[in-house]
Protein backbone atom coordinates (compact mmCIF):
# COMPACT_ATOMS: atom_id res chain seq x y z
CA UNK A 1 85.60 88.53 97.67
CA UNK A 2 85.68 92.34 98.31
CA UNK A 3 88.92 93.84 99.49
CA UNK A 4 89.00 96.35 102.41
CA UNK A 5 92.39 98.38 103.24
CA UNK A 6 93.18 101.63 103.61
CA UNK A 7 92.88 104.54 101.34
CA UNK A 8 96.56 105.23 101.16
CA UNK A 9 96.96 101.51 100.71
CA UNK A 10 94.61 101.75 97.15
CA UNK A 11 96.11 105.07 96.39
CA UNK A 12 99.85 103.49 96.38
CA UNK A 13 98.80 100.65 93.92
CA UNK A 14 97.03 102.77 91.48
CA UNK A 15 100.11 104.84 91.34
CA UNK A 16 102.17 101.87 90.77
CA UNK A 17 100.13 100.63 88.36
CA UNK A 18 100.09 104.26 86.29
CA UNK A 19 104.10 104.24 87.13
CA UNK A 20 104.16 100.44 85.26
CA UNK A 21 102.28 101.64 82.04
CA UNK A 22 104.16 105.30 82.13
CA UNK A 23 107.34 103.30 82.34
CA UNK A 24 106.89 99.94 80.13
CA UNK A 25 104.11 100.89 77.62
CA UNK A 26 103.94 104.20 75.16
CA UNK A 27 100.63 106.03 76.74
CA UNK A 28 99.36 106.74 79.97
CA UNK A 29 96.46 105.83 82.38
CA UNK A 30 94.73 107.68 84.51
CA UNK A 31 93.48 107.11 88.08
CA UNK A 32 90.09 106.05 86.87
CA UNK A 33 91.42 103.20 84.70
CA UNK A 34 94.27 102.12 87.02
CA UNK A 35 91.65 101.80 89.48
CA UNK A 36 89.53 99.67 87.29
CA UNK A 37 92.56 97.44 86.32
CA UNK A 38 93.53 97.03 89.76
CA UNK A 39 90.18 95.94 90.77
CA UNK A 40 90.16 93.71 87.64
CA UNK A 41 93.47 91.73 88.92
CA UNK A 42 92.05 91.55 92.60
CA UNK A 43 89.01 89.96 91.68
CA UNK A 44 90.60 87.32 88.94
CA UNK A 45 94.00 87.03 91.19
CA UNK A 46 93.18 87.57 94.13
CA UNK A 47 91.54 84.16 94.87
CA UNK A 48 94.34 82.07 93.38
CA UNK A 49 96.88 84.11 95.96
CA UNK A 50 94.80 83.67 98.29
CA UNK A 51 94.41 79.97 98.16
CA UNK A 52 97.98 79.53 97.17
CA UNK A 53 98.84 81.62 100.77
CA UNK A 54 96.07 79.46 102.74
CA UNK A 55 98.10 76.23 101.18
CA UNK A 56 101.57 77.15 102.12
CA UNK A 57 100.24 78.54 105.72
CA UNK A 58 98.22 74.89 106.65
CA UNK A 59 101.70 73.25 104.79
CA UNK A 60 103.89 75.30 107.70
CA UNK A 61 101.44 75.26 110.53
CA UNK A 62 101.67 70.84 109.78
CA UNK A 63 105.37 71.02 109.62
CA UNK A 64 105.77 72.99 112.63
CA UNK A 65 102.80 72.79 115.38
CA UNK A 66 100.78 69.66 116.94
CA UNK A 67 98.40 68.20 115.30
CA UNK A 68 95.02 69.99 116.93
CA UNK A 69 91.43 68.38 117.02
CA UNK A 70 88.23 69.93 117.45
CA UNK A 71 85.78 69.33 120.26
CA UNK A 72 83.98 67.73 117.99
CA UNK A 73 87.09 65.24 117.11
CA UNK A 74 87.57 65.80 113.40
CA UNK A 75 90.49 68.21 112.01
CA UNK A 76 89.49 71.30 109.62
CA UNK A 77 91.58 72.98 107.11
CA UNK A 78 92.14 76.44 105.48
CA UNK A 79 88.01 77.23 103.53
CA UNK A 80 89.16 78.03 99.74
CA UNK A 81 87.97 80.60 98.10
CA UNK A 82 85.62 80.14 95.04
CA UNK A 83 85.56 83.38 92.56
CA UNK A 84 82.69 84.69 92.39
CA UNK A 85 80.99 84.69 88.99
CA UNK A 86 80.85 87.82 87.17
């Protein structure tokens, strides 16, 4: 699953990530490799928070709205997400 957002939305994670390692490790990272770790975590993680998010939205949306059937008279649920192999 590729990730789309903003640039300013990428550049604010990379410097979190170089503020993380600055702050709890002894050396520093530049954008290049905080960009590589972040994509790292979004394509291991990502999935899992993903499906985690899709559970607890389907969990609330049972709790709190009628049941709803499709035309074709059988319910659906949230797809999950499969990682793609590397």
């Amino acid at each position: 699953m590729e990730f789309q957002w903003k640039k300013e939305v990428e550049q604010a994670l990379v410097t979190s990530i170089r503020r993380y390692v600055s702050e709890n490790r002894e050396n520093e990272v530049g954008d290049l490799q905080a960009t590589l770790f972040l994509q790292y975590c979004l394509e291991e993680i990502g999935p899992c928070l993903y499906n985690l998010a899709a559970v607890e939205v389907q969990k609330h949306w049972q709790e709190t709205c009628p049941p709803l059937t499709p035309r074709g008279g059988t319910s659906s649920s949230i797809p999950v997400v499969e990682r793609s192999p590397s």
